[in-house]
N, C-alpha and C. Protein backbone atom coordinates (compact mmCIF):
# COMPACT_ATOMS: atom_id res chain seq x y z
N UNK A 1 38.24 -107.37 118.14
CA UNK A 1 38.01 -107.01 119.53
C UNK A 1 38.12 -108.28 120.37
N UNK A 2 38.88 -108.40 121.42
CA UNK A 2 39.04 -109.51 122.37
C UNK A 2 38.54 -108.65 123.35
N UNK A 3 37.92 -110.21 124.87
CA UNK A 3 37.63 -110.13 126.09
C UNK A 3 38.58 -110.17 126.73
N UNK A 4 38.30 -110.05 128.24
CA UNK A 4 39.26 -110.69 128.94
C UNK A 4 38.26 -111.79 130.02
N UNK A 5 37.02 -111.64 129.35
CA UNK A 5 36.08 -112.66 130.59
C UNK A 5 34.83 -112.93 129.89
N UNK A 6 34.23 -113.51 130.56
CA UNK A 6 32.45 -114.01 129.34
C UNK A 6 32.01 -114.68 131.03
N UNK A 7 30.80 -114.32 129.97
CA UNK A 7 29.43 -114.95 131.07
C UNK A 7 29.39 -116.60 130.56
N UNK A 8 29.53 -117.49 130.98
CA UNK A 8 29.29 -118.52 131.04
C UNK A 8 27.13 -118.58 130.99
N UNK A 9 26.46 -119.25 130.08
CA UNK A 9 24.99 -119.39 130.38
C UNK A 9 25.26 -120.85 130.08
N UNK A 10 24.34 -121.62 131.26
CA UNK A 10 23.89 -122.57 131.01
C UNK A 10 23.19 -123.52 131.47
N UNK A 11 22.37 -123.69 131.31
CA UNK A 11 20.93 -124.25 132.33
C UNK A 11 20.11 -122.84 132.82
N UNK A 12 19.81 -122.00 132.55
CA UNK A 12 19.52 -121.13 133.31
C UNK A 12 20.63 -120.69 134.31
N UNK A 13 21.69 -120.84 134.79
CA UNK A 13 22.74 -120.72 135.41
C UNK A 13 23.80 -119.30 135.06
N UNK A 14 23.95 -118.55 135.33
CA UNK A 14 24.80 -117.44 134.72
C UNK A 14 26.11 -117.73 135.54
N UNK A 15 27.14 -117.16 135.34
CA UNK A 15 28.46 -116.85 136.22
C UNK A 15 29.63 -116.76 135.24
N UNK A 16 29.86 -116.03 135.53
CA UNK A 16 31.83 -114.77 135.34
C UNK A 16 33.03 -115.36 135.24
N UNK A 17 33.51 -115.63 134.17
CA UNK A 17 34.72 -116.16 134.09
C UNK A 17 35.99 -115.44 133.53
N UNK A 18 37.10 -115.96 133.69
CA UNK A 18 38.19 -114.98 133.25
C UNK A 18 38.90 -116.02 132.22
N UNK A 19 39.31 -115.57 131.33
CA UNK A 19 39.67 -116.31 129.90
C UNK A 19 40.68 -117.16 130.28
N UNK A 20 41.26 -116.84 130.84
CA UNK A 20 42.93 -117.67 131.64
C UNK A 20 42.40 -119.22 132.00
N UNK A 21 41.09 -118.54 133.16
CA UNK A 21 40.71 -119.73 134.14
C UNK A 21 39.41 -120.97 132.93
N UNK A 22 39.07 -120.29 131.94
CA UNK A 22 38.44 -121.27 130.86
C UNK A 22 38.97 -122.61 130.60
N UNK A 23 40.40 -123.14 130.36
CA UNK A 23 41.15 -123.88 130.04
C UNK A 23 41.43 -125.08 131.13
N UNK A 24 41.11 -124.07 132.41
CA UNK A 24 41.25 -124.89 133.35
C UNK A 24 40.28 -125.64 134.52
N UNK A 25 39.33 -125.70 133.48
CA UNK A 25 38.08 -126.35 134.06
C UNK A 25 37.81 -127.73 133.53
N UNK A 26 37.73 -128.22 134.61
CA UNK A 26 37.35 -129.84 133.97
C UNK A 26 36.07 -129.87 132.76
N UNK A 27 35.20 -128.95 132.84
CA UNK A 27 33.95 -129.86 131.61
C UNK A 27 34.13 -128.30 130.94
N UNK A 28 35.60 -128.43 130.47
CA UNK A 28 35.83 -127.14 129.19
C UNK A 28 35.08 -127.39 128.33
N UNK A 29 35.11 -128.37 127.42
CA UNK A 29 33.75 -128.49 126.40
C UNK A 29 32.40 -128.31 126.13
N UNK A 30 32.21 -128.01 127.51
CA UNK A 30 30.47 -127.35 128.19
C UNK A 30 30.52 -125.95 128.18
N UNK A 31 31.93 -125.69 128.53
CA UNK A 31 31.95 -123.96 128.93
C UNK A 31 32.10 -123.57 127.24
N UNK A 32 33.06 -124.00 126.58
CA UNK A 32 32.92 -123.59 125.02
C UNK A 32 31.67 -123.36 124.43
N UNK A 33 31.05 -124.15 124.42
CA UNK A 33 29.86 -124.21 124.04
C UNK A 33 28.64 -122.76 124.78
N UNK A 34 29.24 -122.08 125.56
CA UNK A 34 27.77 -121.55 126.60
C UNK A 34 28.88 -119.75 127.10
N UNK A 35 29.59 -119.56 125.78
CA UNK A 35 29.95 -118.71 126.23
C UNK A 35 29.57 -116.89 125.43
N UNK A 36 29.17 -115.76 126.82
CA UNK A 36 28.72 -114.94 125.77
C UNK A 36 29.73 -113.89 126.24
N UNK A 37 28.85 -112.59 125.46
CA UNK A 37 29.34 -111.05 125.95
C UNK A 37 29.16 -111.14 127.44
N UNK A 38 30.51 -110.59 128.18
CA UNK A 38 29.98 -110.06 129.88
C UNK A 38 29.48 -109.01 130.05
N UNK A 39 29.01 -108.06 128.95
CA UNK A 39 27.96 -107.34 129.30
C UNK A 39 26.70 -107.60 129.61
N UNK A 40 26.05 -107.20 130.46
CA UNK A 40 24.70 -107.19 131.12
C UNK A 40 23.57 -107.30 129.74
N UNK A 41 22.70 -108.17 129.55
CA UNK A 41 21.58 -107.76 128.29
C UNK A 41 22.24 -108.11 127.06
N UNK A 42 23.38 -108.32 126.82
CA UNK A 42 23.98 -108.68 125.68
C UNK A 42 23.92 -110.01 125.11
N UNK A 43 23.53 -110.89 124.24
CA UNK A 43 23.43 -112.21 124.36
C UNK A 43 24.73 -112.48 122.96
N UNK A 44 25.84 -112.16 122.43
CA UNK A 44 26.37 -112.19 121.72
C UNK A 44 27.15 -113.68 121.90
N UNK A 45 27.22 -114.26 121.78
CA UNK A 45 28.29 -115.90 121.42
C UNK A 45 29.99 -115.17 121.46
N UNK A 46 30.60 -115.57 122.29
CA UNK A 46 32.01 -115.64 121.95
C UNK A 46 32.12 -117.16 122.16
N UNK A 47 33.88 -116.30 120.99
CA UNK A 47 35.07 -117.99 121.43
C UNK A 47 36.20 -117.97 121.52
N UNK A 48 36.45 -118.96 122.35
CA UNK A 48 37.92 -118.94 122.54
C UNK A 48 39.29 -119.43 121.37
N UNK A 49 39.67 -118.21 121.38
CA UNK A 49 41.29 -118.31 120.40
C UNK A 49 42.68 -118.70 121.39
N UNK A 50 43.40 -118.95 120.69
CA UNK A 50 45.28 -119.10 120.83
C UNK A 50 45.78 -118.22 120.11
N UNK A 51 46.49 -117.38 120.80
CA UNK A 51 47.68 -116.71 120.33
C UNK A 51 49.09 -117.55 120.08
N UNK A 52 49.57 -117.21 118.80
CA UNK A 52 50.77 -117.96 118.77
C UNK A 52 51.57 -118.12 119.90
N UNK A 53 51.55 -117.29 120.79
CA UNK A 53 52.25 -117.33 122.42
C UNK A 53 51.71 -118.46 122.59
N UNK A 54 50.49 -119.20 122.47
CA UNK A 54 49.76 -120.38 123.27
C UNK A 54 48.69 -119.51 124.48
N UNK A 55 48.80 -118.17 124.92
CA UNK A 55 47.92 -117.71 125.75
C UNK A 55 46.34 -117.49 124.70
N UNK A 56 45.26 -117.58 125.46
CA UNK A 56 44.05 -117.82 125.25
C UNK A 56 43.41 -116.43 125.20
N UNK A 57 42.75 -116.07 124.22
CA UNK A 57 41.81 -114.79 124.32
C UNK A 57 40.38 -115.04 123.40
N UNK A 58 39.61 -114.43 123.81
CA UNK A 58 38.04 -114.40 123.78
C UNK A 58 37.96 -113.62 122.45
N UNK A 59 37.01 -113.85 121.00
CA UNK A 59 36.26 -113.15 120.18
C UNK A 59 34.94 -113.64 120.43
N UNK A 60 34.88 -112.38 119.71
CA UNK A 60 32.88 -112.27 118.79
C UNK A 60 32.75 -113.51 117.96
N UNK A 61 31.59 -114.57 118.11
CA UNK A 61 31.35 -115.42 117.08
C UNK A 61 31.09 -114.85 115.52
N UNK A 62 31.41 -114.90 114.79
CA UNK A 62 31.35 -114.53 113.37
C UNK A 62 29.42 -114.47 113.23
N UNK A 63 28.55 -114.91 113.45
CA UNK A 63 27.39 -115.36 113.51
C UNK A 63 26.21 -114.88 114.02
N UNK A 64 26.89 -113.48 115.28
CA UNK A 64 25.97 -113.39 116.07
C UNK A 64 26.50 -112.16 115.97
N UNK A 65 25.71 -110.75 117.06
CA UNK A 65 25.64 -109.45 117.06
C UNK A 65 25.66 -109.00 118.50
N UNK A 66 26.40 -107.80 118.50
CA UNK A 66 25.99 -107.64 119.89
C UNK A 66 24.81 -106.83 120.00
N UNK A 67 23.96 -106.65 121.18
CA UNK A 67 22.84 -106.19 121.38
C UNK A 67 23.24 -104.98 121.34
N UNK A 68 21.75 -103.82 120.51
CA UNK A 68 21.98 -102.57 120.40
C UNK A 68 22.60 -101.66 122.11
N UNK A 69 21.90 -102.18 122.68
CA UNK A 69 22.45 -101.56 123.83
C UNK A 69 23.70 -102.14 124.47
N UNK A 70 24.58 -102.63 123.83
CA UNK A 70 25.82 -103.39 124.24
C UNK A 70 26.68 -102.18 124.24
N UNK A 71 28.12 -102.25 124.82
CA UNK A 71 29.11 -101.21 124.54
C UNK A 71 29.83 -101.31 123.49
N UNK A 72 29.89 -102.90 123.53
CA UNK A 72 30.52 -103.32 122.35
C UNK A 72 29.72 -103.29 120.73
N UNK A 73 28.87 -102.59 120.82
CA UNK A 73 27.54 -102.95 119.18
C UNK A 73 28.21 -101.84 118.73
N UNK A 74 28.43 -102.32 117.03
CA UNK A 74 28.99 -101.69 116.24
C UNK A 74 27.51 -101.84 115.01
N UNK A 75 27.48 -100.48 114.64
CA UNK A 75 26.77 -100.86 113.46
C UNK A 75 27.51 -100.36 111.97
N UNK A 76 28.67 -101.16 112.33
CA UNK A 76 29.12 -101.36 110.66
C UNK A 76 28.53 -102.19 109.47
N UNK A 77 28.75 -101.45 108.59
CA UNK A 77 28.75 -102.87 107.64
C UNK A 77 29.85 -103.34 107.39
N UNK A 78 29.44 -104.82 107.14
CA UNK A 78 30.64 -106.01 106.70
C UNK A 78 30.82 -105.77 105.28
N UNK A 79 32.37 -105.28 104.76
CA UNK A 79 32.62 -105.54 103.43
C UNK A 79 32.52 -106.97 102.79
N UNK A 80 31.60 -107.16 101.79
CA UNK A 80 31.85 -108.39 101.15
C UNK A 80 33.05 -108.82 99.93
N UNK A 81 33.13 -109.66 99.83
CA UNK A 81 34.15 -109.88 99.17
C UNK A 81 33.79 -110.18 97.44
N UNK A 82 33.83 -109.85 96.72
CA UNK A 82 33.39 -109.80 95.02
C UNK A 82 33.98 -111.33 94.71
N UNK A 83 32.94 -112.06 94.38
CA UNK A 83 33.30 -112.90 93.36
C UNK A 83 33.72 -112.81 92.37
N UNK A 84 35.03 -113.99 91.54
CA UNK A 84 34.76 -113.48 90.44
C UNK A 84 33.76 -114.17 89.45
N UNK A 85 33.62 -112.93 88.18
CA UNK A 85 32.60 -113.69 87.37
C UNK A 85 33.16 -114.21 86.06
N UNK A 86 32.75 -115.60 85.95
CA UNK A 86 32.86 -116.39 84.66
C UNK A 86 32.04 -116.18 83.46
N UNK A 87 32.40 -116.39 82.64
CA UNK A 87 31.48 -116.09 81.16
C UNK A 87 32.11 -116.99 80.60
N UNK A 88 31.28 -118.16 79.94
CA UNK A 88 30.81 -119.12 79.04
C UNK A 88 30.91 -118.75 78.10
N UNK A 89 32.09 -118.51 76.60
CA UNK A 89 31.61 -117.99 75.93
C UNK A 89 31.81 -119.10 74.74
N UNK A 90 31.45 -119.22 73.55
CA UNK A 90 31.49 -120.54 72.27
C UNK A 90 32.80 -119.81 71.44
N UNK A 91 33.64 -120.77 71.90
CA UNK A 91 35.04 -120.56 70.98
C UNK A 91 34.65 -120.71 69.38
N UNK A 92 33.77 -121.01 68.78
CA UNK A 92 33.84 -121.34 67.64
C UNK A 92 35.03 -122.43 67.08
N UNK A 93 35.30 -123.04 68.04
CA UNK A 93 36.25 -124.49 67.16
C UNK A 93 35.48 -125.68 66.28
């Protein structure tokens, strides 16, 4: 799921940004850092990707959830991935 905008938080400070205009802010490294869901009540972490085009689009941090009352809250589960398993066994050599 991509954005097309995030709430910027920081300092207590809120305000609306559009993914385009992210790149083109002088203290980008502040905005990376402080970016969420633009839903209202949602406190979810996004981040910014590259499309092989080079144009910029917004995900979900791997890390965080969106709030039950988000539009975006999914309550899937995450498939895990199976290790495989080793066994030790005595060759008898």
């Amino acid at each position: 799921m991509t954005f097309d905008r995030a709430i910027i938080r920081n300092l207590g400070v809120e305000r609306m940004i559009e993914t385009e205009e992210i790149t083109r802010q002088p203290d980008y490294l502040s905005i990376i850092k402080n970016l969420y869901c633009p839903i209202d009540g949602c406190t979810a972490r996004l981040i910014i990707n590259r499309r092989s085009t080079g144009k910029p689009y917004l995900s979900k941090h791997k890390s965080y959830q969106h709030s039950e009352t988000c539009f975006y809250f999914t309550n899937e589960e995450k498939l895990v991935q199976t290790a495989t398993e080793y066994r030790v066994v005595n060759g008898g050599i």
